[in-house]
Protein backbone atom coordinates (compact mmCIF):
# COMPACT_ATOMS: atom_id res chain seq x y z
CA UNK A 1 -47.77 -1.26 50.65
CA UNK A 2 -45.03 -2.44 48.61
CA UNK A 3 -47.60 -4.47 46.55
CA UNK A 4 -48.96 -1.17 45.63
CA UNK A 5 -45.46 0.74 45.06
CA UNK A 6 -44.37 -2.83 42.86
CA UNK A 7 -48.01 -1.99 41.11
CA UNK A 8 -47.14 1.72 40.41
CA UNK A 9 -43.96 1.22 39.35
CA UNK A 10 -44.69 -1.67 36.47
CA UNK A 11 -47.98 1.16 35.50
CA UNK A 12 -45.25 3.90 35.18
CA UNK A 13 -43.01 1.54 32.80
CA UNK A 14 -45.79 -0.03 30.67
CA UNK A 15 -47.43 3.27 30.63
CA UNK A 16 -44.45 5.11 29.27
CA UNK A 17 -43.13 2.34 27.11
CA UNK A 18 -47.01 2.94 24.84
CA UNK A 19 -46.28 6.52 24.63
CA UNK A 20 -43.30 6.21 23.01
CA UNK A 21 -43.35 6.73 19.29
CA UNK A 22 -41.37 4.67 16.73
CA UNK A 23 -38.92 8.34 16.06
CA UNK A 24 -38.72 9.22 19.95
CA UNK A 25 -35.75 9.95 21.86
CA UNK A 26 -33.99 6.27 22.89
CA UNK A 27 -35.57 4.92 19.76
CA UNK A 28 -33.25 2.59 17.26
CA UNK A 29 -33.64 2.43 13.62
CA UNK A 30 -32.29 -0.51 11.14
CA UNK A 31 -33.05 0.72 7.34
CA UNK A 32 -31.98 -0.02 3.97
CA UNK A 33 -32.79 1.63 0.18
CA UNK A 34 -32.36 0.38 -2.94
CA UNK A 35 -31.93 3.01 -5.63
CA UNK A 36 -31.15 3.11 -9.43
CA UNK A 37 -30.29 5.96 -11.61
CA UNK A 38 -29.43 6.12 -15.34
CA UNK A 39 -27.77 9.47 -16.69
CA UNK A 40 -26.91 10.59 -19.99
CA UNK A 41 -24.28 13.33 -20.60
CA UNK A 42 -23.74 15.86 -23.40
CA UNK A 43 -20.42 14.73 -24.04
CA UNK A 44 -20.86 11.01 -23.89
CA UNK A 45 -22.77 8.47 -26.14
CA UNK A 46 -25.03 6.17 -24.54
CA UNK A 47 -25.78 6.53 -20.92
CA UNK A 48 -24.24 5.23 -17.35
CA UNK A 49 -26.21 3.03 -15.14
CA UNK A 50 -26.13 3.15 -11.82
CA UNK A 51 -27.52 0.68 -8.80
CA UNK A 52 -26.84 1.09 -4.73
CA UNK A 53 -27.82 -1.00 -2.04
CA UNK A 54 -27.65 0.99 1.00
CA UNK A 55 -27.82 -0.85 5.05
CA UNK A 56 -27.95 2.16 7.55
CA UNK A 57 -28.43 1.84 11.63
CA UNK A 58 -28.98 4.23 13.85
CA UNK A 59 -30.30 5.97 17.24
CA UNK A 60 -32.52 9.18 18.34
CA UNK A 61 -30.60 10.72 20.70
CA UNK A 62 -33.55 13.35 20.55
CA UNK A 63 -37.49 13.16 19.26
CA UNK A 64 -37.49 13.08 15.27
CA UNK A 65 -33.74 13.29 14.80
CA UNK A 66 -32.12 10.09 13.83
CA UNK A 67 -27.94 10.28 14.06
CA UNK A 68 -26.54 6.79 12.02
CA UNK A 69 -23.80 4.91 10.30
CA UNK A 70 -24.59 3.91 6.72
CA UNK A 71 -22.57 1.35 4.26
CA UNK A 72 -23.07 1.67 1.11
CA UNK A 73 -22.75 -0.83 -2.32
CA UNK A 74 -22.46 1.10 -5.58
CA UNK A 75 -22.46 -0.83 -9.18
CA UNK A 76 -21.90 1.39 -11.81
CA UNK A 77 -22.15 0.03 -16.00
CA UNK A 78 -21.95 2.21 -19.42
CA UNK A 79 -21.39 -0.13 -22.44
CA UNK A 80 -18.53 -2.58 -21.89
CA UNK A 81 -17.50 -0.87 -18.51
CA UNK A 82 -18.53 -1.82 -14.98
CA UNK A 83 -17.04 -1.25 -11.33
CA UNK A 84 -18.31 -1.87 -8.06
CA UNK A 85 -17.44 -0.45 -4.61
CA UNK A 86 -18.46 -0.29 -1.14
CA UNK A 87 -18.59 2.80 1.27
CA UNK A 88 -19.33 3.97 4.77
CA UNK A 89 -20.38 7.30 6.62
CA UNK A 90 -22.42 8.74 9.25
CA UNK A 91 -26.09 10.00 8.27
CA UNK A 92 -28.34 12.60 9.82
CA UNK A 93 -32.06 13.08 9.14
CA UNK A 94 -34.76 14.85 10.74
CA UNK A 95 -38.50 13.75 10.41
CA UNK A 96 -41.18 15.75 10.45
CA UNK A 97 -44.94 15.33 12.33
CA UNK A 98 -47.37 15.40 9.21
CA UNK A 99 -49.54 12.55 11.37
CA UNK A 100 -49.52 9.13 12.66
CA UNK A 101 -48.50 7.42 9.25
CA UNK A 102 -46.75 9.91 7.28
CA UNK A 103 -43.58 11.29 8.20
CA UNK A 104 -41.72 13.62 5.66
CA UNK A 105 -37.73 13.92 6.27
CA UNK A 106 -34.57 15.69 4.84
CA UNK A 107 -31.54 13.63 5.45
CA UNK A 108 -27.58 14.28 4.81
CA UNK A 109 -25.06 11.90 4.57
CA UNK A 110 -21.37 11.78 4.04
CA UNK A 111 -19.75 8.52 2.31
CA UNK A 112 -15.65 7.74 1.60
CA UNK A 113 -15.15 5.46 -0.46
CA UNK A 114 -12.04 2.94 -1.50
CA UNK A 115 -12.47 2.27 -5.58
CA UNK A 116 -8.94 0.84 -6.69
CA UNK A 117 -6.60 -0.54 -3.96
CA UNK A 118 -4.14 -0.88 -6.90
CA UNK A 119 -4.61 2.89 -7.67
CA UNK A 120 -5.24 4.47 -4.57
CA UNK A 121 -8.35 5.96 -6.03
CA UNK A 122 -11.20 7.28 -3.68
CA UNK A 123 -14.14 9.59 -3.40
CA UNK A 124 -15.66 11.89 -1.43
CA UNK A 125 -18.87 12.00 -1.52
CA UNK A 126 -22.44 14.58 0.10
CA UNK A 127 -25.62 13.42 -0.08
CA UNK A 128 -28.79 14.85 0.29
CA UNK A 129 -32.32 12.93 0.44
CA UNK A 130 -35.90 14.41 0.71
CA UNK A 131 -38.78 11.43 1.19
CA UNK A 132 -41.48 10.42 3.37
CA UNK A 133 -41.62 7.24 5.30
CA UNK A 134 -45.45 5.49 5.72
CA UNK A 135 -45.74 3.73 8.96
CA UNK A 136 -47.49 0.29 7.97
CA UNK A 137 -47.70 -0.33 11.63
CA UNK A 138 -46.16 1.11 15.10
CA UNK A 139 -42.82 -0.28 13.78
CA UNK A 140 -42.47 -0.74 10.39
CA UNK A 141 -42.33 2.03 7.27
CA UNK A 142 -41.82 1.86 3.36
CA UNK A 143 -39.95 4.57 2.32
CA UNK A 144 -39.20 6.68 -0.90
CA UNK A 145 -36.93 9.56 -1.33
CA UNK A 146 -35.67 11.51 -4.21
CA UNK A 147 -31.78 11.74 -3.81
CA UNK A 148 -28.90 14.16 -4.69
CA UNK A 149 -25.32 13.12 -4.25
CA UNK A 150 -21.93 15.38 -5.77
CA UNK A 151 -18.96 13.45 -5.15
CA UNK A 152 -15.32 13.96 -5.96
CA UNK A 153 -12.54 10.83 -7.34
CA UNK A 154 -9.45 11.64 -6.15
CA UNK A 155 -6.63 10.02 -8.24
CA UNK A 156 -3.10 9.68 -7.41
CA UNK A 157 -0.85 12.63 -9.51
CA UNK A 158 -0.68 11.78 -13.17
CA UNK A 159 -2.94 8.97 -13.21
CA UNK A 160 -5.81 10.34 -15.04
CA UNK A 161 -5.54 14.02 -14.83
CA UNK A 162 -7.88 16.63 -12.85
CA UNK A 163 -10.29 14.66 -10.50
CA UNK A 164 -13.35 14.84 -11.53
CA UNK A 165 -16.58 15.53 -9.68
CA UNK A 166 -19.98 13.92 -10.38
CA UNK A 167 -23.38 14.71 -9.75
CA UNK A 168 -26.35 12.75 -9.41
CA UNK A 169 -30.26 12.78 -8.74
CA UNK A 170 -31.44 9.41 -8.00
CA UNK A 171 -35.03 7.75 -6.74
CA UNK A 172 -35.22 5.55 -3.46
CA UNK A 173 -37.39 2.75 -2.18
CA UNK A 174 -36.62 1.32 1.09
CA UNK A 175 -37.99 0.16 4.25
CA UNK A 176 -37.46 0.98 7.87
CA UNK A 177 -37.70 -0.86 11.30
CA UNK A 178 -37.51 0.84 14.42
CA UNK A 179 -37.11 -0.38 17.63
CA UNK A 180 -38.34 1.38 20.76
């Protein structure tokens, strides 16, 4: 009898372990996107270049809605000018059933951001992503997304007058893992 029960029991776990999918509830996910951007504004000569690296994890805490932490590396170059900075935020995206290999999302994220320690300069900054991830296997998806981000600088008073806001569109490739 408990031979039987011990059988059952390991059936009932191996069973329900197959069922889950890779964006089920308990599920982890480890991702990261590259994305690059060049914009050109009416004011300006020349245009501003624009390259992030962006690391996320996260969890399901309910089927097709992943809740994460992202960090973020953002280059930014126009002419002679460059800067760098890093960022962090939480991230919420919801994916939707299109079929086994293609999953569409929409995605929001929220990053702060320390640019000048010397300054005290930092920004603000709401993202939203639209994309589709396509499972390669169980696990394992490429990813692209089309990206739109408005952040806001905030400067200490005086230092360079209003803070300004920016907006941009930007185009992703990445890759996701997930672990269930």
């Amino acid at each position: 009898m408990k031979i039987i029960i011990m059988l059952l029991f390991i059936c009932v776990i191996t069973s329900n372990g197959f069922s889950q999918t890779a964006l089920s509830k308990g599920s982890y996910s480890i991702y990261g996107n590259i994305s690059f951007s060049s914009t050109t504004t009416e004011n300006r000569s020349g245009s501003v270049n624009e390259f992030t690296f962006n690391p996320s994890f996260g969890y399901f805490f309910v089927d097709n809605l992943f809740v994460g932490i992202s960090v973020m590396y953002h280059s930014v170059s126009s002419g002679n000018y460059s800067n760098s900075n890093s960022s962090l935020g939480p991230l919420l995206r919801y994916f939707f059933d299109a079929n086994d290999n293609l999953k569409p999302f929409l995605g929001i994220s929220y990053f702060y951001s320390v640019l000048s320690t010397d300054d005290n300069i930092n920004a603000n900054t709401l993202a939203l992503s639209a994309g589709v991830d396509l499972f390669i296997t169980k696990s394992f998806a490429i990813e692209g997304s089309v990206n739109y981000s408005y952040g806001v600088y905030n400067y200490p008073a005086g230092l360079y007058g209003d803070d300004p806001s920016v907006e941009v569109i930007s185009v992703g490739l990445g890759v996701n893992y997930f672990i269930h």
